[in-house]
C-alpha atoms as a PDB file:
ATOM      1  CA  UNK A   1     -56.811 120.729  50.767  1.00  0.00           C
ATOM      2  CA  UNK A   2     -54.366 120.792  47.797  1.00  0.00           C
ATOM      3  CA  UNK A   3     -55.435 124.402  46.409  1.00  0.00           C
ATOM      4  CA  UNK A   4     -55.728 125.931  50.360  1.00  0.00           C
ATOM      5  CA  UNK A   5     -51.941 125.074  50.824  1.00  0.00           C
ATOM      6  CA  UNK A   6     -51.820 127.033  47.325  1.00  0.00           C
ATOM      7  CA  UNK A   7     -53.414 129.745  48.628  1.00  0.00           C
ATOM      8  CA  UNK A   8     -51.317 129.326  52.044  1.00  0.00           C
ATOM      9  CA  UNK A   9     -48.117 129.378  50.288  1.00  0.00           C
ATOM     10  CA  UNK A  10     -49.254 132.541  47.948  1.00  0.00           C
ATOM     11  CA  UNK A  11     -49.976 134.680  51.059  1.00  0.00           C
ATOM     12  CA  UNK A  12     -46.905 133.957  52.775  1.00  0.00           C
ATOM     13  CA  UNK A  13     -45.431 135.111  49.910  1.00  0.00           C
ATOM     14  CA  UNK A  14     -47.712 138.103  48.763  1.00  0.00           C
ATOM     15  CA  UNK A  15     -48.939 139.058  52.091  1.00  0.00           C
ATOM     16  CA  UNK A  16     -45.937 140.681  53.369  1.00  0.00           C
ATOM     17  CA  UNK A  17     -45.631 142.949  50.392  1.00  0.00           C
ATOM     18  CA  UNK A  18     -48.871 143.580  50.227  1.00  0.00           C
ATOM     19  CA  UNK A  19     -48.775 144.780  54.272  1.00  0.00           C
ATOM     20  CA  UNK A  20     -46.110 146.827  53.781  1.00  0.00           C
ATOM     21  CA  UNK A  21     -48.036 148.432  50.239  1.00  0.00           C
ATOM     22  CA  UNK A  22     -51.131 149.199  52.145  1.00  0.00           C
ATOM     23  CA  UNK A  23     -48.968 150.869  55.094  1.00  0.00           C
ATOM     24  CA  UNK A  24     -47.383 153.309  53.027  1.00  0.00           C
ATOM     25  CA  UNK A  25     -51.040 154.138  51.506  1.00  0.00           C
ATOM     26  CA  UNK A  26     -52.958 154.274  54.369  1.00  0.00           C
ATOM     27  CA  UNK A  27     -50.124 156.617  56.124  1.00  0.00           C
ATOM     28  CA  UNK A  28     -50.235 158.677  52.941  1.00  0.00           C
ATOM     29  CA  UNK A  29     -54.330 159.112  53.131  1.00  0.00           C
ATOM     30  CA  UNK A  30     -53.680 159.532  56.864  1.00  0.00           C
ATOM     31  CA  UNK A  31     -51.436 162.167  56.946  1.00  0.00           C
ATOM     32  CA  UNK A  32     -53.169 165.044  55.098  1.00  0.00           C
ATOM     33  CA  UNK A  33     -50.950 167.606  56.415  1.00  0.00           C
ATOM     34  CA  UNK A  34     -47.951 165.970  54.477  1.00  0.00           C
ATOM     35  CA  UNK A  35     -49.970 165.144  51.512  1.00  0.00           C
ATOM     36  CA  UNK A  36     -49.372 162.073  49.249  1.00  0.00           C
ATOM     37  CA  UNK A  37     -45.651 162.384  49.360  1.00  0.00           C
ATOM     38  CA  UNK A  38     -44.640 159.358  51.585  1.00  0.00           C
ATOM     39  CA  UNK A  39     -47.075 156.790  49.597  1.00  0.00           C
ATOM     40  CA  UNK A  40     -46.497 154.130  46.841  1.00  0.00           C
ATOM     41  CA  UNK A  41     -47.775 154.689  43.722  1.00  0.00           C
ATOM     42  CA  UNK A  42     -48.917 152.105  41.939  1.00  0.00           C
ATOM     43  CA  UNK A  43     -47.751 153.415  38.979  1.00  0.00           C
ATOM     44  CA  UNK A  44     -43.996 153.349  40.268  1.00  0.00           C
ATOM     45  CA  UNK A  45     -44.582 150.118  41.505  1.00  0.00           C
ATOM     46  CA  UNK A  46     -45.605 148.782  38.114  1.00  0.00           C
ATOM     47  CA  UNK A  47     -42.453 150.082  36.940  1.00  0.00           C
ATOM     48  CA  UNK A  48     -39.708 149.047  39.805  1.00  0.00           C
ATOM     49  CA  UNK A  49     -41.341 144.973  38.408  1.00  0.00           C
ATOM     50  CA  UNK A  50     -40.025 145.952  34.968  1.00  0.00           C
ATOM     51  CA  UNK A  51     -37.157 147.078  36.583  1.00  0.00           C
ATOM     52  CA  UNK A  52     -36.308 143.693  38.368  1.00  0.00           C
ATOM     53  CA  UNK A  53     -37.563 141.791  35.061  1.00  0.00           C
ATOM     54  CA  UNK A  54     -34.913 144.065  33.258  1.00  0.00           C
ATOM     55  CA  UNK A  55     -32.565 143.237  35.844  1.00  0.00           C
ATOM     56  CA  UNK A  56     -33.106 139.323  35.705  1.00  0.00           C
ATOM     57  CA  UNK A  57     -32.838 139.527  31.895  1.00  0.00           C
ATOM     58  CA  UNK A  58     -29.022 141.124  32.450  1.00  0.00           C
ATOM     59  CA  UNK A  59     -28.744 138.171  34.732  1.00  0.00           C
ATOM     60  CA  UNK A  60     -29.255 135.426  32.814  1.00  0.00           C
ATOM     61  CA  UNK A  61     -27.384 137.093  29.920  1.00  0.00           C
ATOM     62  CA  UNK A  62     -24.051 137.453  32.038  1.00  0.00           C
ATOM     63  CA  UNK A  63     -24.934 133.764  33.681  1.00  0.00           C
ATOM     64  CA  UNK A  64     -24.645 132.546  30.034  1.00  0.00           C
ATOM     65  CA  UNK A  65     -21.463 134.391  28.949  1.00  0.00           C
ATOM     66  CA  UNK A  66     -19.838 133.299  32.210  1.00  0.00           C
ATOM     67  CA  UNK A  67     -21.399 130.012  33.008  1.00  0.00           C
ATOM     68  CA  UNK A  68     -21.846 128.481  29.495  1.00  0.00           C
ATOM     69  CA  UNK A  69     -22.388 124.886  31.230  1.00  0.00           C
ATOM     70  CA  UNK A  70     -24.521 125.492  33.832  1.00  0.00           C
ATOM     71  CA  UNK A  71     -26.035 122.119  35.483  1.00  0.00           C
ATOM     72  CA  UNK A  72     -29.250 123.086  36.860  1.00  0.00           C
ATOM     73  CA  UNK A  73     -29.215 119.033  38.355  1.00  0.00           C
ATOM     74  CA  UNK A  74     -25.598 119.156  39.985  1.00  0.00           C
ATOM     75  CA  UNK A  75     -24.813 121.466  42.562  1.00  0.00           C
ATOM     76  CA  UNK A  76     -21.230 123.258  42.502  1.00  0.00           C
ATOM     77  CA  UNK A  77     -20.225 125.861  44.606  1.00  0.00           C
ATOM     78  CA  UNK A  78     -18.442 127.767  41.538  1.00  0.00           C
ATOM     79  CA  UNK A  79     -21.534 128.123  39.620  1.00  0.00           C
ATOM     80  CA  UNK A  80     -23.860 128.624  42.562  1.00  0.00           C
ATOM     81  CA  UNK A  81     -21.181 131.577  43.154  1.00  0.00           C
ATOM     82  CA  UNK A  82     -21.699 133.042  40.100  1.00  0.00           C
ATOM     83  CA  UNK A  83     -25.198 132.218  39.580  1.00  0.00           C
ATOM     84  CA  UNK A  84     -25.912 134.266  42.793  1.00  0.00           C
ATOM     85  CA  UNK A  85     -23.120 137.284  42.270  1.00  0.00           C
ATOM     86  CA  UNK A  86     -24.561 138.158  38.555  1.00  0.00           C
ATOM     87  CA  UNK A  87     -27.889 138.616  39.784  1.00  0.00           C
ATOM     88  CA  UNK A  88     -27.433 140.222  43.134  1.00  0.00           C
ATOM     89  CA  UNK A  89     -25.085 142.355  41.493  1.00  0.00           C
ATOM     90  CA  UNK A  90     -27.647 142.838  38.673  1.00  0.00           C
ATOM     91  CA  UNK A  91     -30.289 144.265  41.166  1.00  0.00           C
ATOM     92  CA  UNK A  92     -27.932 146.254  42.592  1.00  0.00           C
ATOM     93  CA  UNK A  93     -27.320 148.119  39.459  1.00  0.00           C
ATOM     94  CA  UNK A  94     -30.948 147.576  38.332  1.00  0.00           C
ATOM     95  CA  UNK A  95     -31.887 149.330  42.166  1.00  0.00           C
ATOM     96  CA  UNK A  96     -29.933 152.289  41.301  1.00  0.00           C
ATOM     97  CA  UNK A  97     -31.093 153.146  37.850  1.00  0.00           C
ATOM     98  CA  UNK A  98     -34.367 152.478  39.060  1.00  0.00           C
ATOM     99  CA  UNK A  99     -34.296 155.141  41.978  1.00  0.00           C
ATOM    100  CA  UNK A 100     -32.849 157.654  39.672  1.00  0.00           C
ATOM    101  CA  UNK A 101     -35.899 156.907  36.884  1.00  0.00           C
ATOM    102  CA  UNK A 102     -38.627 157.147  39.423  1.00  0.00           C
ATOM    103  CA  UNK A 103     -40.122 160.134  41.037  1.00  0.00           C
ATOM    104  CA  UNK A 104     -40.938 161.017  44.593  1.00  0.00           C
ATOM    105  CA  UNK A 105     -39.293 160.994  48.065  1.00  0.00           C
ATOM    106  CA  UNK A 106     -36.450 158.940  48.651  1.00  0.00           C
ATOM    107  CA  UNK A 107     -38.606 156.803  51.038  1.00  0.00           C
ATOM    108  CA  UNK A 108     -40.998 156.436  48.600  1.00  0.00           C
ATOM    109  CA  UNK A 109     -38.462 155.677  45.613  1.00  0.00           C
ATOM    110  CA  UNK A 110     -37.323 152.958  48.421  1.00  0.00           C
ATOM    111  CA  UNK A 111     -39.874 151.164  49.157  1.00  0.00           C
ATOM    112  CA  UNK A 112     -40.989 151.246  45.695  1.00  0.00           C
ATOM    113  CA  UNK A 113     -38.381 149.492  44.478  1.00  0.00           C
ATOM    114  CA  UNK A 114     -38.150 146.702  47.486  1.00  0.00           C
ATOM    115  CA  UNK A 115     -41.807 145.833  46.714  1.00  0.00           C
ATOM    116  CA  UNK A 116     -40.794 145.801  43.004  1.00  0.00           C
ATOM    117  CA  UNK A 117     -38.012 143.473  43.066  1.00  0.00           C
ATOM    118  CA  UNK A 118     -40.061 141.253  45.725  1.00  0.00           C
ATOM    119  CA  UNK A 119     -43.090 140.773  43.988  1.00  0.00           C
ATOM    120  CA  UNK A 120     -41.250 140.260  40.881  1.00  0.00           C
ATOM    121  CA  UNK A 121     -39.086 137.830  42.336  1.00  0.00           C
ATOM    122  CA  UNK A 122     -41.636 136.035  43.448  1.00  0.00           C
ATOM    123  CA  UNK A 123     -43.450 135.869  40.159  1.00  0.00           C
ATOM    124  CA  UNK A 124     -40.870 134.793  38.058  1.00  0.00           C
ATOM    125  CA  UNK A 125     -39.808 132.208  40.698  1.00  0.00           C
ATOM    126  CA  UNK A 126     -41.938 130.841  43.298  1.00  0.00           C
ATOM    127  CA  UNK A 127     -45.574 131.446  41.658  1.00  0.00           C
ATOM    128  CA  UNK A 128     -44.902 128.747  39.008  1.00  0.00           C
ATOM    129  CA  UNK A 129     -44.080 126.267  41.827  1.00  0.00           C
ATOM    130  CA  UNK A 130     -47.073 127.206  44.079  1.00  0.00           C
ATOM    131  CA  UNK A 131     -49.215 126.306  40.954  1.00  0.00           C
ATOM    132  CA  UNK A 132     -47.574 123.515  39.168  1.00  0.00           C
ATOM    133  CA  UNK A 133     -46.288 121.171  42.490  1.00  0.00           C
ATOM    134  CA  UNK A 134     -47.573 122.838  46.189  1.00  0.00           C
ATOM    135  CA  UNK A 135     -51.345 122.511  44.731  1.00  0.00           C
ATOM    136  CA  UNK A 136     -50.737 118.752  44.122  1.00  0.00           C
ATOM    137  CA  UNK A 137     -49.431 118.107  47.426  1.00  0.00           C
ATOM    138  CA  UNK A 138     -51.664 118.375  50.971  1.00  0.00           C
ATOM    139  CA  UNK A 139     -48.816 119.625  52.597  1.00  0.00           C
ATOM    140  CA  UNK A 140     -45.408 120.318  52.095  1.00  0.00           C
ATOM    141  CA  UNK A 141     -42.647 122.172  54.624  1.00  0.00           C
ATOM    142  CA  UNK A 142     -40.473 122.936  51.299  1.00  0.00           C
ATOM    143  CA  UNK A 143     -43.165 125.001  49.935  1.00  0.00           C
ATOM    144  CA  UNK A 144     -43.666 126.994  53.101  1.00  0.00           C
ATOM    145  CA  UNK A 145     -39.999 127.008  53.484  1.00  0.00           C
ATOM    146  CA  UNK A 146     -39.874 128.757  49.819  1.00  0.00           C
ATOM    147  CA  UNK A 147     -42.515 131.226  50.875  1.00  0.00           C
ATOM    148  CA  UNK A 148     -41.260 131.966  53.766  1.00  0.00           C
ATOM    149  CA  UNK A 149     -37.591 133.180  52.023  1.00  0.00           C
ATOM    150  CA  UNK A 150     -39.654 135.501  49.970  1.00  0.00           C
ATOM    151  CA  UNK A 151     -40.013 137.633  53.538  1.00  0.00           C
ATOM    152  CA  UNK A 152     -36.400 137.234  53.796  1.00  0.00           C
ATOM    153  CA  UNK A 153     -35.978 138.508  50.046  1.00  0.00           C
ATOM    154  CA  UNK A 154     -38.366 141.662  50.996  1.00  0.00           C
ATOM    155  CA  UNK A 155     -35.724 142.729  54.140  1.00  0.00           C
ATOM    156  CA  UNK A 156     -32.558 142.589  51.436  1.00  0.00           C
ATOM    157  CA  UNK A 157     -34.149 144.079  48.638  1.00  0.00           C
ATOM    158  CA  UNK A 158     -35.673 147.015  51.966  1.00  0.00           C
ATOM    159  CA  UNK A 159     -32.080 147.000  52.503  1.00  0.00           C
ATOM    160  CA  UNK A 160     -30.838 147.561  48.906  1.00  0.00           C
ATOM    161  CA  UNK A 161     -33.441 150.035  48.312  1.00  0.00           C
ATOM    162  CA  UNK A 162     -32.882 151.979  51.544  1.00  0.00           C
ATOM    163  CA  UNK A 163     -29.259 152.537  51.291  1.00  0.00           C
ATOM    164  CA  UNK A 164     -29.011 152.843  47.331  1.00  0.00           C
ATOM    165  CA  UNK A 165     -28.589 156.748  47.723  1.00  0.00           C
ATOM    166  CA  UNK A 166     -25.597 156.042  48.956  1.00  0.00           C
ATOM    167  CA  UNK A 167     -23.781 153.211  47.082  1.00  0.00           C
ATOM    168  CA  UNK A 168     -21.883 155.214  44.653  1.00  0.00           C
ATOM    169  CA  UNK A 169     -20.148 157.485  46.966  1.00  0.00           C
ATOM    170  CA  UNK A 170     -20.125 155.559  50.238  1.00  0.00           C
ATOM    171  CA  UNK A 171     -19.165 152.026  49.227  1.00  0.00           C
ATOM    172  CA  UNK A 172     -15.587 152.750  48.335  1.00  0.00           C
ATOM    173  CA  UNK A 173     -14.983 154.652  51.568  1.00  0.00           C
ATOM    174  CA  UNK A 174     -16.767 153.209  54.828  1.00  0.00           C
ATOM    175  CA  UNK A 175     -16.025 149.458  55.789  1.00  0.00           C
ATOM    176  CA  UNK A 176     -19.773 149.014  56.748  1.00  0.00           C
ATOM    177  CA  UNK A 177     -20.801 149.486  53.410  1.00  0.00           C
ATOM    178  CA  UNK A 178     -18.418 146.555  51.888  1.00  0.00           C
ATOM    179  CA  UNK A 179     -19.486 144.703  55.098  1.00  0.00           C
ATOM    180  CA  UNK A 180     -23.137 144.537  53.874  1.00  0.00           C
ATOM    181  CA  UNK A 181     -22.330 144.676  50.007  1.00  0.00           C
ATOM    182  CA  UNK A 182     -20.943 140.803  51.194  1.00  0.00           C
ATOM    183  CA  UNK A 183     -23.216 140.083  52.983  1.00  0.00           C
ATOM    184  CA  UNK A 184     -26.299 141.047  50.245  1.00  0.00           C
ATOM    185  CA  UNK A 185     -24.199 139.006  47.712  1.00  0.00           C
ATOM    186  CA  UNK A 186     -22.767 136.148  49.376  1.00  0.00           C
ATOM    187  CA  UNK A 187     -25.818 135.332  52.248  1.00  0.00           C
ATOM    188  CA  UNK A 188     -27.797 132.847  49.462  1.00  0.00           C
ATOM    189  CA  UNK A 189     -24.708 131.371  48.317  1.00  0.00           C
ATOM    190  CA  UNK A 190     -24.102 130.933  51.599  1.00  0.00           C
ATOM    191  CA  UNK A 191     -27.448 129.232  53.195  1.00  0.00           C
ATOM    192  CA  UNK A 192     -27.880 126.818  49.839  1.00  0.00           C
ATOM    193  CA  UNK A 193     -24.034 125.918  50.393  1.00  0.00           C
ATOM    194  CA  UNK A 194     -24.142 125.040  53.874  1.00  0.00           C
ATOM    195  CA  UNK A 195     -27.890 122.807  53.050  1.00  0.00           C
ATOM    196  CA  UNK A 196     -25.783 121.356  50.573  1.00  0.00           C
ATOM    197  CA  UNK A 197     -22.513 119.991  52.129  1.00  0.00           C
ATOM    198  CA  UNK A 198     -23.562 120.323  55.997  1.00  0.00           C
ATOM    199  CA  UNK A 199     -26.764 118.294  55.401  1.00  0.00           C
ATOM    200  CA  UNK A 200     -28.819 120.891  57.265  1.00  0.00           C
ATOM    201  CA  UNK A 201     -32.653 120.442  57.198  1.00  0.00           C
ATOM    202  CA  UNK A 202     -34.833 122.932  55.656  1.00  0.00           C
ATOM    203  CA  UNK A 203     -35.958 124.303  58.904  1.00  0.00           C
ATOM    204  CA  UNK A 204     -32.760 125.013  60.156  1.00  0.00           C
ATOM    205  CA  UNK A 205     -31.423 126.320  56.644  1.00  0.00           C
ATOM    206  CA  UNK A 206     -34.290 128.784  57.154  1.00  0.00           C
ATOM    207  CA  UNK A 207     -33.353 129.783  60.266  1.00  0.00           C
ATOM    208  CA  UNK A 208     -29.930 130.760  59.639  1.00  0.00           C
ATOM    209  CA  UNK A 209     -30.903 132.829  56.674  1.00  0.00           C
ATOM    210  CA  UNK A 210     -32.951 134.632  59.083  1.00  0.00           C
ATOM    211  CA  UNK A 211     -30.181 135.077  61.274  1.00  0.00           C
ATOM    212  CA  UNK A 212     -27.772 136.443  58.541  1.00  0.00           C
ATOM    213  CA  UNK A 213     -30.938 138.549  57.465  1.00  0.00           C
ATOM    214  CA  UNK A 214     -30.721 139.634  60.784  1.00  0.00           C
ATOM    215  CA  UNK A 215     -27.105 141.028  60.738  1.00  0.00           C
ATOM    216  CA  UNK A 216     -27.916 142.473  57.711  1.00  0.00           C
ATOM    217  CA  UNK A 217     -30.749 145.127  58.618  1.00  0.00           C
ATOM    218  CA  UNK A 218     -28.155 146.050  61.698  1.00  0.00           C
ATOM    219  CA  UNK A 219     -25.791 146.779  59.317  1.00  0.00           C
ATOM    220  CA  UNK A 220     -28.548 148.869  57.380  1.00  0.00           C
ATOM    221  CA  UNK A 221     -29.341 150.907  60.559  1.00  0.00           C
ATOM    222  CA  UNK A 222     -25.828 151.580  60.806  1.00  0.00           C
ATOM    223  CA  UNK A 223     -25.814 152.979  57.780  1.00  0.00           C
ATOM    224  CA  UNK A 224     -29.182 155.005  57.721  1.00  0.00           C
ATOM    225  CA  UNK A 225     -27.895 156.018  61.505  1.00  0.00           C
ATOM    226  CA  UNK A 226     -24.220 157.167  60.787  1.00  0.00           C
ATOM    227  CA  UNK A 227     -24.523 158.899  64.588  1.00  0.00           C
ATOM    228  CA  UNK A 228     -24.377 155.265  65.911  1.00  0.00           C
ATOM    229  CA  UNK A 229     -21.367 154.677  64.368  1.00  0.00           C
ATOM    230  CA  UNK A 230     -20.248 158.145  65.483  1.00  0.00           C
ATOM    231  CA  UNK A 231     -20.804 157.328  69.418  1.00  0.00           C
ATOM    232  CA  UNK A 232     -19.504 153.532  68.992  1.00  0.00           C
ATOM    233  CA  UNK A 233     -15.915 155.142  68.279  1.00  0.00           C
ATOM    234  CA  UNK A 234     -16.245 157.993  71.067  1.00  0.00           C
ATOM    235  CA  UNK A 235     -16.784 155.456  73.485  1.00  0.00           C
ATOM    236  CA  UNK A 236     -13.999 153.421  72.829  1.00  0.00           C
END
């Protein structure tokens, strides 16, 4: 029973990438009209992971120059601040260089780089775990709680990756774009804080992040769908 709840754990985590891989592919085979433009590429994928590993690195180097004391065993809302600003400001800068390195559509360059950053993620921080403590255990709601934020990891990074076309120019003159530049930085600092000092269970923590996830991907379709905000204002 200890190594299924490994396995349970890995394909809440993996699965959802994995779907989202194989419906890119099979739409790409599907659609021979269009060719092979809309797909993933393995190859790109391969190198959106390096990407994120790159981006991690940058990370940790400005979590050290910044947060020289860092108490992994004590929780503080100043260093769980920074801790989660450097690196969701890393991928953000690690996103864009990455869609201007790899080739194809900018669909494809999107997605690329969500599943990139997720399964990376994922990897470097919730693979270890599955192996080393959820295959002890017979069951476990923290583990499935941990898989379960890697979905809600995949939706930021989709929204990251979709709207990193327009980051550079847009950011500094629509208020929807610093709305959801907050909310991508501040949404973890802001679930782990509230677990922290409101007591909330894991189960609720989770649900919250999926709520603020939530907001988030409107926010996203605003911003893929300026004509929404467009007829918002007309009819007011």
């Amino acid at each position: 029973m200890t190594f299924i709840h490994f396995v349970n754990c890995s394909l809440l985590t993996f699965g959802p990438p994995y779907i989202l891989y194989l419906s890119t592919t099979e739409k790409r085979s599907g659609n021979k009209n269009r060719g092979s433009s809309e797909g993933v590429k393995a190859i790109w994928l391969a190198v959106s992971i390096l990407f994120f590993f790159a981006s991690a690195l940058l990370s940790l180097i400005s979590m050290a120059l910044f947060q020289p004391f860092y108490d992994v065993e004590t929780f503080s809302s100043l260093n769980e601040l920074v801790k989660w600003f450097s690196y969701r400001v890393a991928c953000i800068i690690g996103m864009h260089y990455g869609y201007n390195f790899i080739r194809g559509t900018p669909t494809q360059r999107s997605i690329s780089l969500a599943l990139g950053w997720s399964i990376g993620e994922s990897i470097a921080t919730r693979l270890t775990i599955f192996w080393f403590e959820a295959r002890n255990s017979e069951f476990c709601w923290d583990y499935s709680v941990l898989a379960l934020q890697a979905s809600i990891s995949l939706i930021h990074f989709l929204s990251i990756g979709l709207t990193t076309p327009y980051w550079i120019k847009e950011i500094k003159q629509t208020k929807t774009f610093k709305i959801l530049f907050i909310l991508l930085i501040f949404t973890p600092f802001l679930s782990n804080w509230l677990k922290e000092y409101c007591g909330l269970n894991d189960i609720v923590n989770l649900l919250i992040q999926f709520l603020l996830t939530f907001i988030i991907v409107c926010f996203t379709i605003l911003i893929l769908n300026p004509t929404l905000i467009k007829k918002s204002k007309k009819s007011k």
